[in-house]
Protein backbone atom coordinates (compact mmCIF):
# COMPACT_ATOMS: atom_id res chain seq x y z
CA UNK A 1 55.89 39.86 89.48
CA UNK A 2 56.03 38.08 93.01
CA UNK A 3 52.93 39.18 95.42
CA UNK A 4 51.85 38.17 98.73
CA UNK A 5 48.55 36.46 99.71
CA UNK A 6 47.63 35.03 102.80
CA UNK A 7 51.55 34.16 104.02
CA UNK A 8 51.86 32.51 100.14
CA UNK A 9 53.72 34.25 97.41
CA UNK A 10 51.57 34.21 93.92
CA UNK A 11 54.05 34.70 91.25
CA UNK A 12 53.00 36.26 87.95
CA UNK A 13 55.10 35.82 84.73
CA UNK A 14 53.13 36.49 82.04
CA UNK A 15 49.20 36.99 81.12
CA UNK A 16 46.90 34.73 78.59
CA UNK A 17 44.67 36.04 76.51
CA UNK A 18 43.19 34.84 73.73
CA UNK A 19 39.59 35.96 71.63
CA UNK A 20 37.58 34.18 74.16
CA UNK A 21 38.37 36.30 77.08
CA UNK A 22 39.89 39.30 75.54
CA UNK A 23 36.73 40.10 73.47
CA UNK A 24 34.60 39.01 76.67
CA UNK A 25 36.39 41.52 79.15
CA UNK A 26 36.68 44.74 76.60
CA UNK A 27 32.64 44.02 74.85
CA UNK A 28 30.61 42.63 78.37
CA UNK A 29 32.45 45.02 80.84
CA UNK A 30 34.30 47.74 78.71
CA UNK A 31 37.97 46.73 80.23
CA UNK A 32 40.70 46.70 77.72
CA UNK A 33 43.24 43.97 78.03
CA UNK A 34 46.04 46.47 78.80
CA UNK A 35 44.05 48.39 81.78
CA UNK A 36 43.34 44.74 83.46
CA UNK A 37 46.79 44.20 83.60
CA UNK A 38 48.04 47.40 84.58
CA UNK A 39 45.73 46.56 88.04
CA UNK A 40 48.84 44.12 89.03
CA UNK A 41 51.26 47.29 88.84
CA UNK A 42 50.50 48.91 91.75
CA UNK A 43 50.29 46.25 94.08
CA UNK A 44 46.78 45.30 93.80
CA UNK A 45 44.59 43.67 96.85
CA UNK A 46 44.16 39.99 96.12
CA UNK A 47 40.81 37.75 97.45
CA UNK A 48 40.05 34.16 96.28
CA UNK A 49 36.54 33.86 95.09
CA UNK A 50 34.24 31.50 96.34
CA UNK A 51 35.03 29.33 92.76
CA UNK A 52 38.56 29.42 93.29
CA UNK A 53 40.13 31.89 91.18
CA UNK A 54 41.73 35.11 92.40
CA UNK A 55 40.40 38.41 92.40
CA UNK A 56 42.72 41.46 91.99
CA UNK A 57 41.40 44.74 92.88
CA UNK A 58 43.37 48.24 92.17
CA UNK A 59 44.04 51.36 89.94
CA UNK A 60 44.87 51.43 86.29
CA UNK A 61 47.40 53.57 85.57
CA UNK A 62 44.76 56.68 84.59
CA UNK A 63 43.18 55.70 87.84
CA UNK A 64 40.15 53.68 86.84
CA UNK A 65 39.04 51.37 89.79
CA UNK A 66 38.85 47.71 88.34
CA UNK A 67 38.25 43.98 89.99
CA UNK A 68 39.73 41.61 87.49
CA UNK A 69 39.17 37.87 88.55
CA UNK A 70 41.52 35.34 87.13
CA UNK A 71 42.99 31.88 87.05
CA UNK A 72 46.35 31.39 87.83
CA UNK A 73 47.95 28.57 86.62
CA UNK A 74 51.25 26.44 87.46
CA UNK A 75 53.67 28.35 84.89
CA UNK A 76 52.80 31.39 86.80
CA UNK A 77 50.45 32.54 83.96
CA UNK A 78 47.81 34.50 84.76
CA UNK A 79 44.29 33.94 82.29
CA UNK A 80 41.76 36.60 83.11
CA UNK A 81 38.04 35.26 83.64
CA UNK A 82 36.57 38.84 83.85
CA UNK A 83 36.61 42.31 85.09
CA UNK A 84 34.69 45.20 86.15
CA UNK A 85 34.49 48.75 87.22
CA UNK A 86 34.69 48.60 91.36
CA UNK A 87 31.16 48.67 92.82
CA UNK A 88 31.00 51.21 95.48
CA UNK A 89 31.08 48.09 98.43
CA UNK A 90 34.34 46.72 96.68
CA UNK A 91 36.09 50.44 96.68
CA UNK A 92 35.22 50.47 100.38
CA UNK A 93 36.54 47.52 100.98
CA UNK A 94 39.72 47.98 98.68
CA UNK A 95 40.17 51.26 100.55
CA UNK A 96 40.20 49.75 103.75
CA UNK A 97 42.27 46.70 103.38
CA UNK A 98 44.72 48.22 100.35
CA UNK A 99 47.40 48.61 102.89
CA UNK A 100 47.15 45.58 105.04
């Protein structure tokens, strides 16, 4: 998957997970593995965060609102950090810029 950000392409070829962040994401926040991914299918709106890692804000595929933050490394593998239901400022702002 090949996105832009900021005039720089991120490319995405594959997703880590592991029991670390897997059972962190689906037992803290109640995202399953598969719905944090599915956020990078319909062209998600990317932000860096103020630690460096990405944050990728969008629709699952049954239309649950999600900000999944992440690490992207050299291969072009992406190793979610975390994720979360939208707060109602972050669905204003997704709204707004989605299409930008």
């Amino acid at each position: 998957m090949h996105y832009l950000f900021r005039g720089d392409t991120l490319r995405i070829r594959d997703f880590e997970w592991d029991d670390g962040n897997a059972l962190h994401i689906e037992l803290v926040h109640g995202v399953k593995p598969e719905e944090a991914e599915e956020v990078f299918v319909a062209s998600p709106l990317f932000r860096k965060t103020k630690k460096g890692h990405y944050a990728a804000m969008g629709p699952t595929l049954d239309g649950r609102y999600l900000t999944i933050v992440f690490e992207l490394k050299n291969s072009g593998v992406d190793r979610v950090i975390t994720g979360w239901d939208m707060t109602h400022a972050e669905k204003r702002f997704w709204s707004k810029h989605k299409h930008k």
